[in-house]
Protein backbone atom coordinates (compact mmCIF):
# COMPACT_ATOMS: atom_id res chain seq x y z
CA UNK A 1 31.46 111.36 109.55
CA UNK A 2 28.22 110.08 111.30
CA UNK A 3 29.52 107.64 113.96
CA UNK A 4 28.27 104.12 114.49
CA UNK A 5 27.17 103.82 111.19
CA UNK A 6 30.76 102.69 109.22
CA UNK A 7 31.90 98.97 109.81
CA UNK A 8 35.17 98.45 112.11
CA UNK A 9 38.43 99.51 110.44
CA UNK A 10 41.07 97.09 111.71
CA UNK A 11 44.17 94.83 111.05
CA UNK A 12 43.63 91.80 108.40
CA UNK A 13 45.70 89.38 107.10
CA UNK A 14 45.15 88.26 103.29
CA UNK A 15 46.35 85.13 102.06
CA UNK A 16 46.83 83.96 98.77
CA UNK A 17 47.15 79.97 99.16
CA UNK A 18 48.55 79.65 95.49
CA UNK A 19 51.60 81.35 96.01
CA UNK A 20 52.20 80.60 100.02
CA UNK A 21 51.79 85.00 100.20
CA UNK A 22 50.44 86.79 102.87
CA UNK A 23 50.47 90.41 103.79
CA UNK A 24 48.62 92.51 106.66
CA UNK A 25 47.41 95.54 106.19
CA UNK A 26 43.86 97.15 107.38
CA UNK A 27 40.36 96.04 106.04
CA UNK A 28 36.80 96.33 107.39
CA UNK A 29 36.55 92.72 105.87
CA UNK A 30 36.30 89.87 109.32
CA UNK A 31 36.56 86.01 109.49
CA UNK A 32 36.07 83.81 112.50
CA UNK A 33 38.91 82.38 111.27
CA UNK A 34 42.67 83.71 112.84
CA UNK A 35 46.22 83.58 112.27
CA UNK A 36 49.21 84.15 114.08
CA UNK A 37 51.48 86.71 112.33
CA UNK A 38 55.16 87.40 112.51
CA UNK A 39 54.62 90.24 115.39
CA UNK A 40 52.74 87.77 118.01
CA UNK A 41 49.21 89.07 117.93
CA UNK A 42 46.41 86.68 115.95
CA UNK A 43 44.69 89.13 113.31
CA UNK A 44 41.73 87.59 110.95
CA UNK A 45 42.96 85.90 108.06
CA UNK A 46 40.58 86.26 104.71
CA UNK A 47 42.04 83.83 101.63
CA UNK A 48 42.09 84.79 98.09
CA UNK A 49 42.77 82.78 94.90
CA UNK A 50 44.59 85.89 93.07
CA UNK A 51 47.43 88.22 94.59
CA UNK A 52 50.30 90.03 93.29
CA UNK A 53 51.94 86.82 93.98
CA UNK A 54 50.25 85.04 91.54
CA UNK A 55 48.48 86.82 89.17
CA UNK A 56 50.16 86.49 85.79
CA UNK A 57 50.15 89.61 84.56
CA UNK A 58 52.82 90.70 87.92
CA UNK A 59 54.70 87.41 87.93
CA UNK A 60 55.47 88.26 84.42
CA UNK A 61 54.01 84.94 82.86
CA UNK A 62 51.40 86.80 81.52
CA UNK A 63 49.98 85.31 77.47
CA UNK A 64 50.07 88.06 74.99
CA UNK A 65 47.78 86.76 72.48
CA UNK A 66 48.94 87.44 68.73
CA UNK A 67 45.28 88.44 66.92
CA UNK A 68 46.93 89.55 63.85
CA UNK A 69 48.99 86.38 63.20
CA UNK A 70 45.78 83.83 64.51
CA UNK A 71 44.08 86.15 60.96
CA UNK A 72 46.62 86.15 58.89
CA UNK A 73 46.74 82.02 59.58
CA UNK A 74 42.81 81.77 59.38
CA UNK A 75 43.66 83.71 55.92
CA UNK A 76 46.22 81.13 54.46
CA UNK A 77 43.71 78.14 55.58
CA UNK A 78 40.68 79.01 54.63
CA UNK A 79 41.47 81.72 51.32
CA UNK A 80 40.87 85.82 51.80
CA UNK A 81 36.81 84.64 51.30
């Protein structure tokens, strides 16, 4: 790898508001704004609207739309056409 060319690799905190979630882990994302995590050191804190928190799909209150039976009513209103 070429050095000085590759943004910083370092410690980030993401927040998902929503759901009151946060999680560190490493990002080359920064903010000017900090937080104060559970180990005593203030990392950059980056907010997001969607996490595994609250995303439907892994909460489990995901909508399964039924395409069949929205036809098969559109069928019985309107006639086969």
């Amino acid at each position: 790898m070429n050095h000085g060319i590759h943004p910083a690799y370092r410690p980030v905190v993401f927040r998902d508001r929503s759901a009151e979630f946060a999680f560190l882990t490493r990002s080359t994302l920064s903010s000017s704004r900090t937080v104060e995590w559970t180990d005593g050191h203030s990392y950059p804190v980056i907010d997001v609207e969607t996490s595994s928190a609250s995303h439907p799909v892994y909460t489990g209150k995901a909508r399964i739309l039924d395409t069949a039976g929205r036809i098969e009513q559109y069928h019985r209103r309107y006639g086969q056409g």
